[in-house]
N, C-alpha and C. Protein backbone atom coordinates (compact mmCIF):
# COMPACT_ATOMS: atom_id res chain seq x y z
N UNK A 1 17.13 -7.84 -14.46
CA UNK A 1 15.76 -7.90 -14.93
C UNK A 1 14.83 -8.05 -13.73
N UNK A 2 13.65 -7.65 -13.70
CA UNK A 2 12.36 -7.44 -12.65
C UNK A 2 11.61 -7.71 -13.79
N UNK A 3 10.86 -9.17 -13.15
CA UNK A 3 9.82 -9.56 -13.53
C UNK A 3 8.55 -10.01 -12.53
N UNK A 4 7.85 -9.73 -12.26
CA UNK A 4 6.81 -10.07 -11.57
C UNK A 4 5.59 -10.92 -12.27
N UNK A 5 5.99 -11.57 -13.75
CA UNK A 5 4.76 -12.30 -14.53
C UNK A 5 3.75 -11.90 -14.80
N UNK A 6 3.54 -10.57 -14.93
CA UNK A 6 2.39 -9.85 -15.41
C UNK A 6 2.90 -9.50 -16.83
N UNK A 7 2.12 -8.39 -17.02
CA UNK A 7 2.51 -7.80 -18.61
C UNK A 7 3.75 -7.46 -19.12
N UNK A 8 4.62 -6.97 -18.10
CA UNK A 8 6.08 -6.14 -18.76
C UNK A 8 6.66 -6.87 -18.06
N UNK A 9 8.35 -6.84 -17.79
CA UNK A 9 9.03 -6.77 -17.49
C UNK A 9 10.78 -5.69 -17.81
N UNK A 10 10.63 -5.14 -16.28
CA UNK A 10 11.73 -4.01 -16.80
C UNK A 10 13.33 -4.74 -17.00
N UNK A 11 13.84 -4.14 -17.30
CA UNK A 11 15.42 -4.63 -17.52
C UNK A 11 16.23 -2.88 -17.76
N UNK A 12 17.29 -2.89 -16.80
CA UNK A 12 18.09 -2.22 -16.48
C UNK A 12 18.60 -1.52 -17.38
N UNK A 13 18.90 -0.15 -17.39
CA UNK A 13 19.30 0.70 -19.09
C UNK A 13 20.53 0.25 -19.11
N UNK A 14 20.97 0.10 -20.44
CA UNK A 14 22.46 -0.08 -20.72
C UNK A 14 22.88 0.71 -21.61
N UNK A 15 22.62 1.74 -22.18
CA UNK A 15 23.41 2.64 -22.84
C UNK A 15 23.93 2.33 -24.21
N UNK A 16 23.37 1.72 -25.00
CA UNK A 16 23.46 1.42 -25.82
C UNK A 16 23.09 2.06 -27.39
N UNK A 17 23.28 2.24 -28.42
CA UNK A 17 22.73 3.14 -29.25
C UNK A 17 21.39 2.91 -29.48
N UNK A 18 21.48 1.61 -29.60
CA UNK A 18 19.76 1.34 -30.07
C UNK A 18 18.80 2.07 -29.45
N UNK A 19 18.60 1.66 -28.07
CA UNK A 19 18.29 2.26 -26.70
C UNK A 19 18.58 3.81 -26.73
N UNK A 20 19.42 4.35 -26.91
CA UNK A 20 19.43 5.71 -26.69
C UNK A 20 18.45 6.34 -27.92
N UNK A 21 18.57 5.94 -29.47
CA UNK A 21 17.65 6.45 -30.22
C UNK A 21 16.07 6.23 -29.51
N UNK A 22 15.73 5.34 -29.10
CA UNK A 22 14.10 4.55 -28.75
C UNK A 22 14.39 5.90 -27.34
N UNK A 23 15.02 6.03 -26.70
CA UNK A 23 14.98 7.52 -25.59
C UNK A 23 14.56 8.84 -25.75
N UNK A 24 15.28 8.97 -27.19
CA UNK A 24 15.93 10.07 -27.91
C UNK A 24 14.32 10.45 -28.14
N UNK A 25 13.69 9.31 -29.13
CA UNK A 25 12.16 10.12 -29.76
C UNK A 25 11.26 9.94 -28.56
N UNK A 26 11.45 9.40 -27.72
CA UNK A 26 10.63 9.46 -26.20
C UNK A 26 10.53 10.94 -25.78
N UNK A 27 12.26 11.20 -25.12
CA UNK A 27 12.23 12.41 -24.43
C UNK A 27 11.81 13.72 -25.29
N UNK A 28 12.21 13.50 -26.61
CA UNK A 28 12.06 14.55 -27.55
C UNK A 28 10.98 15.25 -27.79
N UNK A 29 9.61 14.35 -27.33
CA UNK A 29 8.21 14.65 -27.84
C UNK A 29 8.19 15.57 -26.77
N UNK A 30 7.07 16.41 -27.84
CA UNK A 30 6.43 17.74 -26.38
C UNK A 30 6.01 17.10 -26.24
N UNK A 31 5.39 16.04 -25.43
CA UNK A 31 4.63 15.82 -24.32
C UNK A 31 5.68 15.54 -23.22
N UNK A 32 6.91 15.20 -23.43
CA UNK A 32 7.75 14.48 -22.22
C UNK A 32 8.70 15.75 -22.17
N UNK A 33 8.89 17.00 -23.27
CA UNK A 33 9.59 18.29 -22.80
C UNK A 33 8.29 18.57 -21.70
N UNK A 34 7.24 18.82 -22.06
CA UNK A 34 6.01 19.40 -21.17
C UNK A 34 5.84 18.72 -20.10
N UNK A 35 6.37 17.50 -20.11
CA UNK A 35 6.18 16.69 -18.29
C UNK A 35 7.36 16.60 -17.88
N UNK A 36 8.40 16.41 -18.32
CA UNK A 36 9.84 16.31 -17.89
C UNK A 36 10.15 17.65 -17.50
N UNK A 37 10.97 17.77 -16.01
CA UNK A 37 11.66 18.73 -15.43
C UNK A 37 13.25 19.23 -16.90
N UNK A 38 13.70 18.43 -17.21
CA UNK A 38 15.10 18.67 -17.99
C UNK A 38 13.89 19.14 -19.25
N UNK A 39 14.49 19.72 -19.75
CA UNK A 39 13.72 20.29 -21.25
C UNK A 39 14.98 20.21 -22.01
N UNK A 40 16.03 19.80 -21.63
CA UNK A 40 17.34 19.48 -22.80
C UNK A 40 17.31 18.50 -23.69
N UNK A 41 17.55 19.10 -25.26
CA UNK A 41 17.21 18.05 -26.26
C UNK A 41 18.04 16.90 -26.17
N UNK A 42 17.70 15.83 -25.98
CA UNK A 42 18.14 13.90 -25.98
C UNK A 42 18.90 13.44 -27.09
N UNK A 43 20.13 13.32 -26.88
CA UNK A 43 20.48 12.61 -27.74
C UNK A 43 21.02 10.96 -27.63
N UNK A 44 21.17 10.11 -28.88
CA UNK A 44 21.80 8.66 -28.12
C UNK A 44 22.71 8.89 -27.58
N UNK A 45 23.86 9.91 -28.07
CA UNK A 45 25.22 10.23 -27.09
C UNK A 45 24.85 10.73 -26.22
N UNK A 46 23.73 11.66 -25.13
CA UNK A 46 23.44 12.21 -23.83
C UNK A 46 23.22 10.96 -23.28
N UNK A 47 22.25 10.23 -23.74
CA UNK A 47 21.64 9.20 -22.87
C UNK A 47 22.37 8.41 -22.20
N UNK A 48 23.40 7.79 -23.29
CA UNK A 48 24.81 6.89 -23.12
C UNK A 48 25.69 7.61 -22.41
N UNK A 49 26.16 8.97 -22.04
CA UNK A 49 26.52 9.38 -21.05
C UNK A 49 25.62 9.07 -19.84
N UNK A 50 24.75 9.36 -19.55
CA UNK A 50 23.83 9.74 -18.78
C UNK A 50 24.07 8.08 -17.97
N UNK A 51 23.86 7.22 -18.87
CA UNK A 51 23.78 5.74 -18.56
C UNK A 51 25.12 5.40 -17.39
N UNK A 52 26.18 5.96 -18.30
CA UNK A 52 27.77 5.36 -17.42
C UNK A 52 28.18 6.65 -16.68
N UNK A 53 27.20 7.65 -16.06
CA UNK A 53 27.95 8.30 -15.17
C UNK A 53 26.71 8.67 -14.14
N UNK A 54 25.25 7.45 -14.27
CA UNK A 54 24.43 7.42 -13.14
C UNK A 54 24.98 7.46 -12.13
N UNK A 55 24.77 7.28 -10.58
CA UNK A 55 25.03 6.61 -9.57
C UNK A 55 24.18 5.31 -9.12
N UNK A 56 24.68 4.19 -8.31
CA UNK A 56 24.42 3.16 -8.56
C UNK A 56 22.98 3.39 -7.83
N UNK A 57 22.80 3.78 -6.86
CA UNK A 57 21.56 4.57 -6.33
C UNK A 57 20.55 4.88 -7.50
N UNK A 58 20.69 5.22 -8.51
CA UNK A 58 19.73 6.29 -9.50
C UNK A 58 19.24 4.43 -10.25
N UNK A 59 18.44 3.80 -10.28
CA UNK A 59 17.80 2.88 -10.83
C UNK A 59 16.88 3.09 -11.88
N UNK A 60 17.62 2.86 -13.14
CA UNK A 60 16.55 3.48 -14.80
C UNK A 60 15.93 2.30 -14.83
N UNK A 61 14.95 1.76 -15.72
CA UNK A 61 14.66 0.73 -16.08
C UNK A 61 14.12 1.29 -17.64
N UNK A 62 14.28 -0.10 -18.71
CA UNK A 62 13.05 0.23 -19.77
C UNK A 62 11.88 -0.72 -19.17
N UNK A 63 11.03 -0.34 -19.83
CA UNK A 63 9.78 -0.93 -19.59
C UNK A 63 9.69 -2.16 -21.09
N UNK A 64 9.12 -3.17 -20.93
CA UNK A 64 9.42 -3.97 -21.76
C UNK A 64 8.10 -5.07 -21.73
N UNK A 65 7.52 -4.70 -22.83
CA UNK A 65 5.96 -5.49 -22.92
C UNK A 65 6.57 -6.73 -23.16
N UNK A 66 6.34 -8.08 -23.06
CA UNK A 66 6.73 -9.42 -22.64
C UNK A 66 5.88 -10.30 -23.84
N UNK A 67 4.84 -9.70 -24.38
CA UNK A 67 4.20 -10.43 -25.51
C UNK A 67 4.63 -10.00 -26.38
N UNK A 68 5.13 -8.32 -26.67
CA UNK A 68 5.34 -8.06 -28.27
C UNK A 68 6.94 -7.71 -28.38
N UNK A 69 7.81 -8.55 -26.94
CA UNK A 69 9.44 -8.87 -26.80
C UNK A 69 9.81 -7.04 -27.21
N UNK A 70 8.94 -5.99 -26.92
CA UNK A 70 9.54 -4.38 -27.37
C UNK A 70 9.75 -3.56 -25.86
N UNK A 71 10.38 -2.65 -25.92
CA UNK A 71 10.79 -1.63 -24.82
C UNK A 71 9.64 -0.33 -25.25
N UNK A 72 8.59 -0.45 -24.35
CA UNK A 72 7.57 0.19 -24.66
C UNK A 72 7.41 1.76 -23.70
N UNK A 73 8.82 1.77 -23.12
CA UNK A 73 8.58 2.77 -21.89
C UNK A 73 10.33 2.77 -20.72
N UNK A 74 9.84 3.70 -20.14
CA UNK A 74 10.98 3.88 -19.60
C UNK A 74 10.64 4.26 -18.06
N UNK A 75 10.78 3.86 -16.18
CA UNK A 75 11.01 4.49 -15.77
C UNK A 75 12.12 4.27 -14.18
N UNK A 76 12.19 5.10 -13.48
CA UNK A 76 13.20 5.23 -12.34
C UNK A 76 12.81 5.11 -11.30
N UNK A 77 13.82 4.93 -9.77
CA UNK A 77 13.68 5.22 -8.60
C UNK A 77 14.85 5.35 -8.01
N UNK A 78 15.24 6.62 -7.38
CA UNK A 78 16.63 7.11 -7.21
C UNK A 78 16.07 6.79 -5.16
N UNK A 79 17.33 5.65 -5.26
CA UNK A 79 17.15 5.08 -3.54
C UNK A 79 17.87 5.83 -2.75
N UNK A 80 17.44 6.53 -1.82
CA UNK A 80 18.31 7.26 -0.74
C UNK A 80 18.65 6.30 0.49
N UNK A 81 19.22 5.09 0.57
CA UNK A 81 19.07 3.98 1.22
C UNK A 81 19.46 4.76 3.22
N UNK A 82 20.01 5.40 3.13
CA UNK A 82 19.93 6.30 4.95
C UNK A 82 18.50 6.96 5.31
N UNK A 83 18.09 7.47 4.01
CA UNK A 83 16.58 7.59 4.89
C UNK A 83 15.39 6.36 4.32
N UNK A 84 15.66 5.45 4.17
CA UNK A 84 14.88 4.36 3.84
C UNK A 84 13.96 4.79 2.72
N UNK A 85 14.25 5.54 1.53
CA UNK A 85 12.84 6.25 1.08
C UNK A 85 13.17 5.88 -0.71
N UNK A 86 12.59 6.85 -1.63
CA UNK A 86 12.99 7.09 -2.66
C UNK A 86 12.24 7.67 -3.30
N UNK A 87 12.80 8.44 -3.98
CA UNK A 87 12.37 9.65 -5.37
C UNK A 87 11.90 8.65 -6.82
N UNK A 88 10.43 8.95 -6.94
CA UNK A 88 10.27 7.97 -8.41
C UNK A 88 9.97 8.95 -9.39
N UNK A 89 10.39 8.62 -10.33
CA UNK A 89 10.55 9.68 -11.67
C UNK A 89 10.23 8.48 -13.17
N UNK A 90 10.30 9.91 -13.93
CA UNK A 90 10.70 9.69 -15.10
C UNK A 90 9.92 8.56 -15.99
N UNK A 91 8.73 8.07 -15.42
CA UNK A 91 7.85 6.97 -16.18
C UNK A 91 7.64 7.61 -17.40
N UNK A 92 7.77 7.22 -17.99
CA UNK A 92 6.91 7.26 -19.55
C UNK A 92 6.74 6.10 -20.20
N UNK A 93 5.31 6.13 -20.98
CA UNK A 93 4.91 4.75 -21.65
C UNK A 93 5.02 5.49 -23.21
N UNK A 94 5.36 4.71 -24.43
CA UNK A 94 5.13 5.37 -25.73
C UNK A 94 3.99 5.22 -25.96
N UNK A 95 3.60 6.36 -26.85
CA UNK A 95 2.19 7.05 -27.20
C UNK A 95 1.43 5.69 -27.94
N UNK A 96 2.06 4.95 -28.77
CA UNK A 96 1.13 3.68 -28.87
C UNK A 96 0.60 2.69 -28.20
N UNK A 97 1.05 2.71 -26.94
CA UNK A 97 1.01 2.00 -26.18
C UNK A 97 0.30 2.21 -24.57
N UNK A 98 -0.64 3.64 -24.73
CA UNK A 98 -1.40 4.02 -23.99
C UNK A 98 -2.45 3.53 -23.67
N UNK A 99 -3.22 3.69 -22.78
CA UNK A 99 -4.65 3.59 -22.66
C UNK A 99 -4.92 1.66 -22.39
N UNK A 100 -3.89 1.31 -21.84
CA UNK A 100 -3.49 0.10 -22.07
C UNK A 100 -3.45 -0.64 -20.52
N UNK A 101 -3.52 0.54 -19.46
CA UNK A 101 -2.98 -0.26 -18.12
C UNK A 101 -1.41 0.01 -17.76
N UNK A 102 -0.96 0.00 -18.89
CA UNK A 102 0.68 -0.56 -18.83
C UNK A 102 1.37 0.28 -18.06
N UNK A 103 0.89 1.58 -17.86
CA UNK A 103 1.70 2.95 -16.55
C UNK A 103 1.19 2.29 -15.20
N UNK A 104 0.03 1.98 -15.24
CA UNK A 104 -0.56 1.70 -14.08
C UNK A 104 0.22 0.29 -13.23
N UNK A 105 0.22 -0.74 -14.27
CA UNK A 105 1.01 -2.18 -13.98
C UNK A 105 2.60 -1.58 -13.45
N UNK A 106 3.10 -0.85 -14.03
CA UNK A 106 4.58 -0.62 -14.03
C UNK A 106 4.80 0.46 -12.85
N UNK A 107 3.52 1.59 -12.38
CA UNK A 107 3.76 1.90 -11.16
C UNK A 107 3.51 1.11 -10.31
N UNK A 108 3.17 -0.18 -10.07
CA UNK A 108 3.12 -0.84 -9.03
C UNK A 108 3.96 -1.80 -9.13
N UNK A 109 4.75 -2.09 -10.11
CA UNK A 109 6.03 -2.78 -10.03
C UNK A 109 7.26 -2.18 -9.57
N UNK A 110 6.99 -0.84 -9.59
CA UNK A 110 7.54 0.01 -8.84
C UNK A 110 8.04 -0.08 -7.38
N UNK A 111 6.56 0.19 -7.17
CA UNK A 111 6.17 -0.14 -5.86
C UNK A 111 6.43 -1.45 -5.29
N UNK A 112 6.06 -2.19 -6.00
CA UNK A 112 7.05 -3.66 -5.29
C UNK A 112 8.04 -3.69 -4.81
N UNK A 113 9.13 -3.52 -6.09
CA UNK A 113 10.06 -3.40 -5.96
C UNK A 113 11.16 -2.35 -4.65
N UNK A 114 10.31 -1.45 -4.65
CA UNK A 114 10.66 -0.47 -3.49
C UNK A 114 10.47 -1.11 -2.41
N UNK A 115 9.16 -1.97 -1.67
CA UNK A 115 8.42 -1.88 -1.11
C UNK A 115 8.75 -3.57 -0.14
N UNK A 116 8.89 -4.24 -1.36
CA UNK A 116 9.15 -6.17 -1.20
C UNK A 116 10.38 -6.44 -1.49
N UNK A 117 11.60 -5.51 -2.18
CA UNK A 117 12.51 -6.11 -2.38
C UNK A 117 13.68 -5.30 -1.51
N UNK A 118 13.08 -3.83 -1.56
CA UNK A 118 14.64 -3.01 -1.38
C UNK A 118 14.24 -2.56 0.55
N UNK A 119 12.44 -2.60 0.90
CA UNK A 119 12.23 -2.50 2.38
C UNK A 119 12.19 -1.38 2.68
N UNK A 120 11.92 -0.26 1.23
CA UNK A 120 11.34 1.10 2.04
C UNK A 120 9.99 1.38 2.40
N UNK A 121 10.76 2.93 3.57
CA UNK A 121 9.42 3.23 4.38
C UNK A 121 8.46 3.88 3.04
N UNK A 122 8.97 4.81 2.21
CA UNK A 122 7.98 5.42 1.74
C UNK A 122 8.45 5.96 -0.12
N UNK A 123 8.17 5.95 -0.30
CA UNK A 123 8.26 6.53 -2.00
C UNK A 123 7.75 7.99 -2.46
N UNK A 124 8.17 9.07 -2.96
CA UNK A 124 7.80 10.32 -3.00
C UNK A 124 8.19 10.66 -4.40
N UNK A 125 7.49 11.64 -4.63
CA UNK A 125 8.09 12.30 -6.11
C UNK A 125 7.30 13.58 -6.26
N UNK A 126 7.39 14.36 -7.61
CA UNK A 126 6.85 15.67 -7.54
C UNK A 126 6.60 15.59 -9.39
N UNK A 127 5.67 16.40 -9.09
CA UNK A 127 5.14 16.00 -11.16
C UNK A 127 4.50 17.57 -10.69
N UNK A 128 4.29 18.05 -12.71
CA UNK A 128 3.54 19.58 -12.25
C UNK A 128 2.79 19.34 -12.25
N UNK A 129 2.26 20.34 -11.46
CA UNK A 129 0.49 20.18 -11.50
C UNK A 129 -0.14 20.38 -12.12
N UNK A 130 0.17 20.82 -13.81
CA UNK A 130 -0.71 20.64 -14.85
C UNK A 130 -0.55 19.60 -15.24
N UNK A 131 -0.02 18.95 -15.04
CA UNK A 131 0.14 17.56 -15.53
C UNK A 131 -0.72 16.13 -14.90
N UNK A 132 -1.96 16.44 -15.18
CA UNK A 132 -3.42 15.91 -14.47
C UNK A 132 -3.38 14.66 -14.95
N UNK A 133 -2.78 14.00 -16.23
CA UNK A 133 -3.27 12.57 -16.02
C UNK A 133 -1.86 11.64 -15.21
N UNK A 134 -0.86 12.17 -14.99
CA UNK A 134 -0.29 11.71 -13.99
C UNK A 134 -0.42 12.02 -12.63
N UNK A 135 -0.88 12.93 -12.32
CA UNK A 135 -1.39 13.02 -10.80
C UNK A 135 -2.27 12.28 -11.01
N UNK A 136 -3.51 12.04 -11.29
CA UNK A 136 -4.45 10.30 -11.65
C UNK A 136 -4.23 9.48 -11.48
N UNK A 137 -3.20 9.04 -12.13
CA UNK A 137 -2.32 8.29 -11.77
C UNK A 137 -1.87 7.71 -10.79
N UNK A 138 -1.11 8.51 -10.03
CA UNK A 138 -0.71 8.35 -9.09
C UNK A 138 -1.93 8.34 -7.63
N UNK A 139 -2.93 8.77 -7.99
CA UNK A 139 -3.76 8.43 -6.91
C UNK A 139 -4.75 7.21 -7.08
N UNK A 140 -4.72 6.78 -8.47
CA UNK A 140 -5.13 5.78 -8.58
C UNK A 140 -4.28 4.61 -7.56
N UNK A 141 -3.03 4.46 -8.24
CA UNK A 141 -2.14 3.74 -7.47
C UNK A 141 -2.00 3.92 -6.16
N UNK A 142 -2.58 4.81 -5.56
CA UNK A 142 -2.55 5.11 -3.80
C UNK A 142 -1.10 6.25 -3.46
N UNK A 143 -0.97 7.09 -4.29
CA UNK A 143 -0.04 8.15 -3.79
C UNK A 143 -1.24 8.96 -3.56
N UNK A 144 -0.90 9.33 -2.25
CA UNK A 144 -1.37 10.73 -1.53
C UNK A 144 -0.34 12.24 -1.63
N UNK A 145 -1.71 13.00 -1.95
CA UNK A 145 -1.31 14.40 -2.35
C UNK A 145 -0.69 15.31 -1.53
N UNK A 146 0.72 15.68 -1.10
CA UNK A 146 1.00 16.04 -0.48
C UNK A 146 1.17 18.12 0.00
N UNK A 147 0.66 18.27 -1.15
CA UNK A 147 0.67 19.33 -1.33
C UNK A 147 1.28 20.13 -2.39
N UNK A 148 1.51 21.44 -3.01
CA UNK A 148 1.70 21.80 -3.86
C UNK A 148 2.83 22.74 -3.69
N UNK A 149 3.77 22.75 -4.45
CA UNK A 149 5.13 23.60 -4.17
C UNK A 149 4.66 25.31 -4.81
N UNK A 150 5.23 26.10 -4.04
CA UNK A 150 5.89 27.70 -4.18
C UNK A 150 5.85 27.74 -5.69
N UNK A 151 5.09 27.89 -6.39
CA UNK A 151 5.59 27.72 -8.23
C UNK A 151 6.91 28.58 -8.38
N UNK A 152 7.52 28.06 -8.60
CA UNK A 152 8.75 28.43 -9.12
C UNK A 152 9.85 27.98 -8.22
N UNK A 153 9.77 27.56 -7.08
CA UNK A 153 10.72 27.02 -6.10
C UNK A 153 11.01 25.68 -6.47
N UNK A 154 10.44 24.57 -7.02
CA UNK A 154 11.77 23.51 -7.26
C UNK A 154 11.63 23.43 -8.78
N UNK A 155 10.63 24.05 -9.96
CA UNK A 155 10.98 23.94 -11.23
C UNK A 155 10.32 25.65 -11.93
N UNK A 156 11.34 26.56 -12.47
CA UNK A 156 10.71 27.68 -12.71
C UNK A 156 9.66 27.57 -13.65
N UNK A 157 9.51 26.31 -14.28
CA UNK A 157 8.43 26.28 -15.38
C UNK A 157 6.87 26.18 -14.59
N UNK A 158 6.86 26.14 -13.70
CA UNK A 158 5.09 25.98 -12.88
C UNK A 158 5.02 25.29 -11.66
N UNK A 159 4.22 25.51 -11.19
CA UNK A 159 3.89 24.94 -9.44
C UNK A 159 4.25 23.42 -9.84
N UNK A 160 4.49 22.82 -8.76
CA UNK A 160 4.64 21.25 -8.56
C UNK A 160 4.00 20.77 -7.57
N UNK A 161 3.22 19.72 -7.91
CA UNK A 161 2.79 18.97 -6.87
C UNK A 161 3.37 17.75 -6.47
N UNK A 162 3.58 17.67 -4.96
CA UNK A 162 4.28 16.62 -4.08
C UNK A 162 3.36 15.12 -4.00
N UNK A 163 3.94 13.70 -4.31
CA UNK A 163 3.13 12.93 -3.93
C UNK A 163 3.78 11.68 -3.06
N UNK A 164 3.19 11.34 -1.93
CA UNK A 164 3.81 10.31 -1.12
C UNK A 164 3.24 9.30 -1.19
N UNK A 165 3.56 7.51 -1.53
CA UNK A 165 2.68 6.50 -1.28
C UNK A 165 4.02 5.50 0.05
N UNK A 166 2.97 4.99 1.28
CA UNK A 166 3.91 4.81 1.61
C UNK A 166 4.16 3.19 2.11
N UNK A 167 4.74 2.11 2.41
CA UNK A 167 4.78 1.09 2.77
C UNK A 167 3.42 0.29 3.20
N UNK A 168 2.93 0.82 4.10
CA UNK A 168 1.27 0.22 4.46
C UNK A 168 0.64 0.43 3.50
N UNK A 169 0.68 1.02 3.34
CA UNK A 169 -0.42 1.64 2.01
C UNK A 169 -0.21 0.29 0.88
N UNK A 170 1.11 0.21 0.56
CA UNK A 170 1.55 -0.83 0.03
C UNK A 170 0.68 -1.93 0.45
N UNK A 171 0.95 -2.54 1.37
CA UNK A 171 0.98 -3.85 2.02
C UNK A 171 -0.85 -3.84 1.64
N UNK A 172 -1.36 -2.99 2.20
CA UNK A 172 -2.75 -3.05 2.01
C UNK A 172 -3.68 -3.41 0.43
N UNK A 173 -2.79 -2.84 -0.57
CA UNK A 173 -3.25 -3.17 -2.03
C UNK A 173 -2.69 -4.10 -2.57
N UNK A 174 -1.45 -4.64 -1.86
CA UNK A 174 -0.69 -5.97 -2.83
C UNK A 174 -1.60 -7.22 -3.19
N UNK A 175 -2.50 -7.36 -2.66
CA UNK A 175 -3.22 -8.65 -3.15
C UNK A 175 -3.63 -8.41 -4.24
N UNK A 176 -4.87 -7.70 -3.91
CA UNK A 176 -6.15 -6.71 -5.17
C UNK A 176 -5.27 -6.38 -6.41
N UNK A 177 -3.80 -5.83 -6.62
CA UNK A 177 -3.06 -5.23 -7.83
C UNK A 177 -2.44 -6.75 -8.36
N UNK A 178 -2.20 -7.58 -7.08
CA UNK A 178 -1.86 -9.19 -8.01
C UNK A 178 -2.83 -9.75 -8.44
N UNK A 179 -3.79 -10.09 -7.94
CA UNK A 179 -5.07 -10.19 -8.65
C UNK A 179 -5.20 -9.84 -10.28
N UNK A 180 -5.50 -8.33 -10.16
CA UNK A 180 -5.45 -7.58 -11.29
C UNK A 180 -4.93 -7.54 -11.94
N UNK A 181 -3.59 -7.61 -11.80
CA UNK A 181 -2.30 -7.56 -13.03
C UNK A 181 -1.66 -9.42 -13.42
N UNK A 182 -2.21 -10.10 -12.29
CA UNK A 182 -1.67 -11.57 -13.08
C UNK A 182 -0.52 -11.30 -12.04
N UNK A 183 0.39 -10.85 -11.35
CA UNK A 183 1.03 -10.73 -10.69
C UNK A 183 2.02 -11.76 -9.42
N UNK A 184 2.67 -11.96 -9.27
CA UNK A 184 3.32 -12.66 -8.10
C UNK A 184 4.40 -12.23 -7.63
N UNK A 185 3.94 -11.37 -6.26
CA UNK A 185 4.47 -10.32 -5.46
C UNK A 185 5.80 -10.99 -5.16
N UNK A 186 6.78 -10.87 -4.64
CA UNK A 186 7.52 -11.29 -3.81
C UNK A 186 7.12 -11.10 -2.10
N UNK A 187 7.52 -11.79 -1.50
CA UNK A 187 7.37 -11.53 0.10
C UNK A 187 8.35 -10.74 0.49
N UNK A 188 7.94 -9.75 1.12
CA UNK A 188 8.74 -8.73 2.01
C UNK A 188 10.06 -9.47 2.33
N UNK A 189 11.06 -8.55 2.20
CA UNK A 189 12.18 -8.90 2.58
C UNK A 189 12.83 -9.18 3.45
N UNK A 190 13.06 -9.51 4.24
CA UNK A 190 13.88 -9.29 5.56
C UNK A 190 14.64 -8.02 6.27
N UNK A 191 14.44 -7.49 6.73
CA UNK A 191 15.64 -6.28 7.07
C UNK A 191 17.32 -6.74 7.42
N UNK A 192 18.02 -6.28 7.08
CA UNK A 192 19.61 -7.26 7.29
C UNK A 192 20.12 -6.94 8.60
């Protein structure tokens, strides 16, 4: 479990049926075929595969609102621990539970977590570029735009845009987002 005392707290997927149905009508919606790279229909048995044949590297989390004790969301960060970095994916908040902050709180728990616990240089990911309220998103939170992919070179469904947020960048907003979110960062880690 990752808790930072703000609104959510994530806790680690376990593959479970319950959990895989609450996935199942997540991934299923066009909106998450239309933002999600996989467009393969979800089932509790994919997920529950999916769960016990991750690598320990690939880090799921649910997202888990802390007042109404529910799993309101789901997302990742696949650690490449040799180049100090990581790939963040796969956020989604459920549609009731929008308009709320709660993507915004949970990308920067993200970012903590990357940033204060695990000691990377930088965090990257790629979303399409029609997909405008997550690029928002993400620049809200301080990912910089890195540019826009070859459309059709890393997803044939449409151009992709690249986004990097990176350690300083970090360090520079951790107060202002604890502030804001009720928050209590951890202190940077040590390097081993």
């Amino acid at each position: 479990m990752f808790d930072l005392g703000g609104r959510l707290r994530f806790f680690p997927v376990q593959g479970t049926w319950e959990e895989g149905e609450l996935v199942t009508r997540w991934r299923n919606s066009p909106e998450a075929r239309d933002s999600f790279y996989n467009t393969d229909v979800v089932t509790p048995d994919t997920h529950i595969r999916f769960v016990k044949n991750r690598q320990p590297h690939d880090l799921v989390w649910m997202i888990h609102q802390k007042e109404l004790m529910i799993a309101i969301g789901m997302v990742s960060l696949t650690v490449d621990i040799k180049g100090v970095t990581a790939e963040y994916g796969r956020l989604f908040i459920d549609q009731d539970y929008r308009g709320k902050g709660y993507a915004e709180e949970a990308e920067y728990m993200v970012m903590s977590y990357a940033f204060d616990i695990l000691c990377l240089a930088y965090i990257w990911g790629t979303v399409f570029s029609a997909n405008k309220a997550m690029i928002d998103l993400h620049r809200k939170t301080g990912f910089l735009i890195k540019g826009e992919d070859v459309p059709g070179h890393i997803n044939p469904r449409g151009p992709v845009t690249m986004v990097h947020v990176y350690a300083e960048s970090w360090r520079e907003r951790r107060a202002a987002v604890a502030a804001k979110f009720g928050l209590t960062l951890p202190e940077r880690q040590p390097k081993p």
